[in-house]
Every structure is written in C-alpha cells, then in structure tokens.
C-alpha atoms as a PDB file:
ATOM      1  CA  UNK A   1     -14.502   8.573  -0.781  1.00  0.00           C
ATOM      2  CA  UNK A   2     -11.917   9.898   2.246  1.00  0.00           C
ATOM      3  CA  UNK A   3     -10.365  12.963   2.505  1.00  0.00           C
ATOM      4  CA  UNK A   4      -7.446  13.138   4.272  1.00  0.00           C
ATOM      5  CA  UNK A   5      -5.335  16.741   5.516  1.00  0.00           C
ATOM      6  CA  UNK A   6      -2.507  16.615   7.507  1.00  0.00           C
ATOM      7  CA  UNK A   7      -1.779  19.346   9.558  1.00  0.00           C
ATOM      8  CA  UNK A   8       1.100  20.472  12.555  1.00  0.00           C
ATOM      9  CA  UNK A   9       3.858  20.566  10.302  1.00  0.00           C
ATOM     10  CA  UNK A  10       6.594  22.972  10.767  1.00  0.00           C
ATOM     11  CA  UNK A  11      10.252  24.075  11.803  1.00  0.00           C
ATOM     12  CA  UNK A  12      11.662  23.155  14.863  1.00  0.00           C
ATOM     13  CA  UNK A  13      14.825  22.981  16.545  1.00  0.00           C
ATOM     14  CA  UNK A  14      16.896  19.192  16.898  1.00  0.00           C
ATOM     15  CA  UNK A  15      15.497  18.289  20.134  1.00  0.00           C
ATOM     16  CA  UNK A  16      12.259  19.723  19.639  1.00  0.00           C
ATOM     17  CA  UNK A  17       8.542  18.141  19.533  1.00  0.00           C
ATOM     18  CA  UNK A  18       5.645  18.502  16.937  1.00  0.00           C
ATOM     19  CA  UNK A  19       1.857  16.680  16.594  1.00  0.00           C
ATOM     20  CA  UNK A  20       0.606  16.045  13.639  1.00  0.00           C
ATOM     21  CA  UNK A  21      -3.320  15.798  12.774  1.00  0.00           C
ATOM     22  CA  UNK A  22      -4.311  13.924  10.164  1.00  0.00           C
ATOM     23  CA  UNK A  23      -8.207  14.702   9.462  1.00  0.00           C
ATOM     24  CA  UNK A  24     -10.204  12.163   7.588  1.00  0.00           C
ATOM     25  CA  UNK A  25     -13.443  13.522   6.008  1.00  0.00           C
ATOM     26  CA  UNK A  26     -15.781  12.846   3.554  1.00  0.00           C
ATOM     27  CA  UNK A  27     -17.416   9.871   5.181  1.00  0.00           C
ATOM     28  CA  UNK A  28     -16.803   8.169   8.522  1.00  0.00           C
ATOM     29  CA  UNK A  29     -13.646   6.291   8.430  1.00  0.00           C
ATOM     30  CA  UNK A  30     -14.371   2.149   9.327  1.00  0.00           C
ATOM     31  CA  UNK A  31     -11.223   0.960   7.800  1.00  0.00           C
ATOM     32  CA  UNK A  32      -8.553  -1.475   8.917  1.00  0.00           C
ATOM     33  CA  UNK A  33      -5.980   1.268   9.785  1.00  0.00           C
ATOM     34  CA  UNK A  34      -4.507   4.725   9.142  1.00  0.00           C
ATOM     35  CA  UNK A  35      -0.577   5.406   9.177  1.00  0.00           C
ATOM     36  CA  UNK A  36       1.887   8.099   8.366  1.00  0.00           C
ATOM     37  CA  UNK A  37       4.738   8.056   5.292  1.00  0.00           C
ATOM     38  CA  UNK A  38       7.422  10.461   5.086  1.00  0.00           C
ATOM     39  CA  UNK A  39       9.321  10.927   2.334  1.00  0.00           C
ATOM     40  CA  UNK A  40      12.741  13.717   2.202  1.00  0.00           C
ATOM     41  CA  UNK A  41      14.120  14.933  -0.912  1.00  0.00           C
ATOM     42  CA  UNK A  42      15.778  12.784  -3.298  1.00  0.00           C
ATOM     43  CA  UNK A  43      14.334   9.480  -1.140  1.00  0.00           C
ATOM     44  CA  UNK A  44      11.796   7.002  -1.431  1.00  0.00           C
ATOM     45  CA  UNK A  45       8.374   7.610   0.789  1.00  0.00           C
ATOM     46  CA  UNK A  46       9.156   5.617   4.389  1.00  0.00           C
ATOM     47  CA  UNK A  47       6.893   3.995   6.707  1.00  0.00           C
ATOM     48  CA  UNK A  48       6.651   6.083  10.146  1.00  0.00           C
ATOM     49  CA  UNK A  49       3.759   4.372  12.105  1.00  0.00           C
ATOM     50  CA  UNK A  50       0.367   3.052  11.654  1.00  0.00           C
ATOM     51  CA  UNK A  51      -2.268   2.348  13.863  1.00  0.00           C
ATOM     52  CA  UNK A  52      -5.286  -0.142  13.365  1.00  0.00           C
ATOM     53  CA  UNK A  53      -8.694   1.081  13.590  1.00  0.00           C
ATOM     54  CA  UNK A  54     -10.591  -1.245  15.913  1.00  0.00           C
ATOM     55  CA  UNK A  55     -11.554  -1.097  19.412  1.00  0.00           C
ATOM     56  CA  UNK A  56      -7.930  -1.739  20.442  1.00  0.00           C
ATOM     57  CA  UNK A  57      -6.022   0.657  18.060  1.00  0.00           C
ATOM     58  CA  UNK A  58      -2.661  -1.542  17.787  1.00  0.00           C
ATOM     59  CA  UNK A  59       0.320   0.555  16.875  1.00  0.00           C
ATOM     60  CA  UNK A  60       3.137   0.210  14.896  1.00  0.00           C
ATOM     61  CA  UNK A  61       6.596   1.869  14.432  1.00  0.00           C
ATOM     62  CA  UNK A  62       9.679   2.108  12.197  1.00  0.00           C
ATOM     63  CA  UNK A  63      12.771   1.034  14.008  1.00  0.00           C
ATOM     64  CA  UNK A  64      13.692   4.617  13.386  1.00  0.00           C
ATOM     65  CA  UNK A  65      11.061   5.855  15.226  1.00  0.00           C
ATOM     66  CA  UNK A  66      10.393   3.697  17.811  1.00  0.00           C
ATOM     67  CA  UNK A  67      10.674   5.451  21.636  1.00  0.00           C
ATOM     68  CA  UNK A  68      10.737   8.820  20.249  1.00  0.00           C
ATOM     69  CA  UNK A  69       7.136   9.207  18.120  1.00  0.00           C
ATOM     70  CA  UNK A  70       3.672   8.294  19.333  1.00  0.00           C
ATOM     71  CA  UNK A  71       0.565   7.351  17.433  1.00  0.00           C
ATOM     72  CA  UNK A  72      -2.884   7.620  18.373  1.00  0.00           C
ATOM     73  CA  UNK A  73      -5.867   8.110  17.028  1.00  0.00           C
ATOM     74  CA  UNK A  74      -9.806   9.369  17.916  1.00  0.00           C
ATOM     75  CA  UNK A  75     -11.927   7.643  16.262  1.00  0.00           C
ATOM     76  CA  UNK A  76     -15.283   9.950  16.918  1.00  0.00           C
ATOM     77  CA  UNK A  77     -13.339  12.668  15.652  1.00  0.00           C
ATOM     78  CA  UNK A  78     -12.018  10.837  12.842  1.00  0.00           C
ATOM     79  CA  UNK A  79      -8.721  11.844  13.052  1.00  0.00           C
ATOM     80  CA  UNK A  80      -5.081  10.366  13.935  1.00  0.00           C
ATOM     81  CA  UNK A  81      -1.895  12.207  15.589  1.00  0.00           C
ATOM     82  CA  UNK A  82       1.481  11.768  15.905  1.00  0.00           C
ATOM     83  CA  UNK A  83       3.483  13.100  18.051  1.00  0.00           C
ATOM     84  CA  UNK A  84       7.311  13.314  17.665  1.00  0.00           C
ATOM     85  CA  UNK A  85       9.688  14.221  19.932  1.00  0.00           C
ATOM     86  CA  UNK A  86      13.269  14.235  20.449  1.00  0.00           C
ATOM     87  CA  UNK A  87      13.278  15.422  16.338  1.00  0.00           C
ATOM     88  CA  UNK A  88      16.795  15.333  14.410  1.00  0.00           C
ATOM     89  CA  UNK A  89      17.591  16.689  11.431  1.00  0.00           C
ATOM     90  CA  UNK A  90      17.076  13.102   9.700  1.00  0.00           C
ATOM     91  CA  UNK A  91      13.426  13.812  10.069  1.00  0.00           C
ATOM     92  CA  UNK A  92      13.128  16.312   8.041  1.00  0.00           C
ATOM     93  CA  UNK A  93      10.652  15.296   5.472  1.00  0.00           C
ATOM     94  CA  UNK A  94       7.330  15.436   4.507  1.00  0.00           C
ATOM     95  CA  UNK A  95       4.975  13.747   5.977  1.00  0.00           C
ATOM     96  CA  UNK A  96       1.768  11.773   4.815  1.00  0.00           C
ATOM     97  CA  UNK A  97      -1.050  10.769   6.185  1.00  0.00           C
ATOM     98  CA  UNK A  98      -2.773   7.194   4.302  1.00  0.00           C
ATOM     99  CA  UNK A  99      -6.068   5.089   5.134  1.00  0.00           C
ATOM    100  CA  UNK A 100      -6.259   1.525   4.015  1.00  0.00           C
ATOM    101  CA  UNK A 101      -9.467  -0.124   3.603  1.00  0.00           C
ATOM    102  CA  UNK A 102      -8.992  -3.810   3.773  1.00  0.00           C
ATOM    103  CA  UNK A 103      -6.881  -6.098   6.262  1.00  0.00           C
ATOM    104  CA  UNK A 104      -3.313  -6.478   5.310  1.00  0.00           C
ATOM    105  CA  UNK A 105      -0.585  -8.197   6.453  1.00  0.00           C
ATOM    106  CA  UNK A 106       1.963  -5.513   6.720  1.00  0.00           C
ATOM    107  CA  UNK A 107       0.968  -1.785   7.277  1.00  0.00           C
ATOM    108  CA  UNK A 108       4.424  -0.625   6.309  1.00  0.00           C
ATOM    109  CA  UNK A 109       3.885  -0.677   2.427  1.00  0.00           C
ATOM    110  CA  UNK A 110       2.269   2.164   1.412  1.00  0.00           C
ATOM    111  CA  UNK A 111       0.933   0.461  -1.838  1.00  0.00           C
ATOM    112  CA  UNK A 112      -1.383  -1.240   0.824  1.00  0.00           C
ATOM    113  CA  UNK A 113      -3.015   2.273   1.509  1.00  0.00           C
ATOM    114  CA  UNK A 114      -6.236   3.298  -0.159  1.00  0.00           C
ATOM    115  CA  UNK A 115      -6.202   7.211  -0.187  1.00  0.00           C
ATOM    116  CA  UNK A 116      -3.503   9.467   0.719  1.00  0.00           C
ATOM    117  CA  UNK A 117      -3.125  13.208   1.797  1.00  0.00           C
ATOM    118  CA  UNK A 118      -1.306  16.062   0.435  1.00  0.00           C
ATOM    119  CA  UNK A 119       1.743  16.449   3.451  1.00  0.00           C
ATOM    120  CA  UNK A 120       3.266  18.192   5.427  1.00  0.00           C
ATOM    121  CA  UNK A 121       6.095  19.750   5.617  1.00  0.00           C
ATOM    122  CA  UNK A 122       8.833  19.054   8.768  1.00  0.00           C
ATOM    123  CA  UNK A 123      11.987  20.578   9.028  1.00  0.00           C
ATOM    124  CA  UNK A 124      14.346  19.980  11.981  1.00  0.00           C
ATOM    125  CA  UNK A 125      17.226  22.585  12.019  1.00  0.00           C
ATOM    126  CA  UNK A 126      20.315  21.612  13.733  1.00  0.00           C
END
C-alpha cells in the first residue's frame, strides 16, 4: 500500500508561484508514473501533469498548463513537485496527488490511477 500527502498549498496573488510536494510513503514507489488532478468547486477532477517513473521521468501537461507549471520528481526521496507559476484565478482548486501502478496509455484519466491523496487546497486571488 502507498500513501500519498500533498503539501504547498495555499493563497497567493494572480501572478504568483507555489510548489507542491506530493510525498509517497508506505513502501518505495516502482510504479509507472505519478501525476496531479485538480478539481474546483462545482467541476469535474482535471488532469494537471504527470510524470513517468523511470530513469527518464517523461512529463506531461494539460494544454492549460503547459509553459506555466513544471513537474518533477525525486525518486530516492519518493516524492514529486510541481511548481506553478504565473497562477490565475482559474487555478484555484484543489489539487491531488495520484500513483498508478501499471503502464497505461494515457496518464490523463484519473480512473487509470491506483491510490490517491487527500489535496490541497490553492487559491489564486485576483
């Protein structure tokens, strides 16, 4: 079993920057990737990013993203980031952290994803 906390959330100001942490514990993570979800009020959870978990650590984005969030990862500390900057008001959501197991063919559905954490809350004020 994986454990997963998020942490970084916050309020910030449009135009601002915040890194999330997601921790995995419980056991070594070896899976095929890890992403991040977000999901406002009143809206269905959204793929952010993901990032495989192999030597090469291939990332991927939501159009809506893209140029303004990076992913990473450190795999000896078993734990992924992202950090966002350039944060409007439409980001404002909470966020998710998610590990899936097995190879799939598109990280960006989250039924894909084996365990998930409990968010984080982002607000961006405008």
């Amino acid at each position: 079993q994986v454990q997963l906390v998020e942490s970084g959330g916050g309020l910030v100001q449009a135009g601002g920057s915040l890194r999330l942490s997601c921790a995995a514990s419980g056991r070594t993570f070896s899976g095929y990737a890890m992403g991040w979800f977000r999901q406002a009020p009143g809206k269905e959870r959204e793929f952010v990013a993901a990032i495989t978990w192999d030597d090469i650590g291939v990332p991927y984005y939501a159009d809506s993203v893209k140029g303004r969030f990076t992913i990473s990862r450190d795999n000896a500390k078993n734990t992924m980031y992202l950090q966002m900057r350039s944060l409007t008001p439409e980001d404002t959501s909470v966020y998710y952290c998610a590990a899936d197991q097995m190879y799939t063919p598109n990280l960006q559905f989250s039924n894909y994803y084996d365990y998930w954490g409990q968010g984080t809350q982002v607000t961006v004020s405008s």
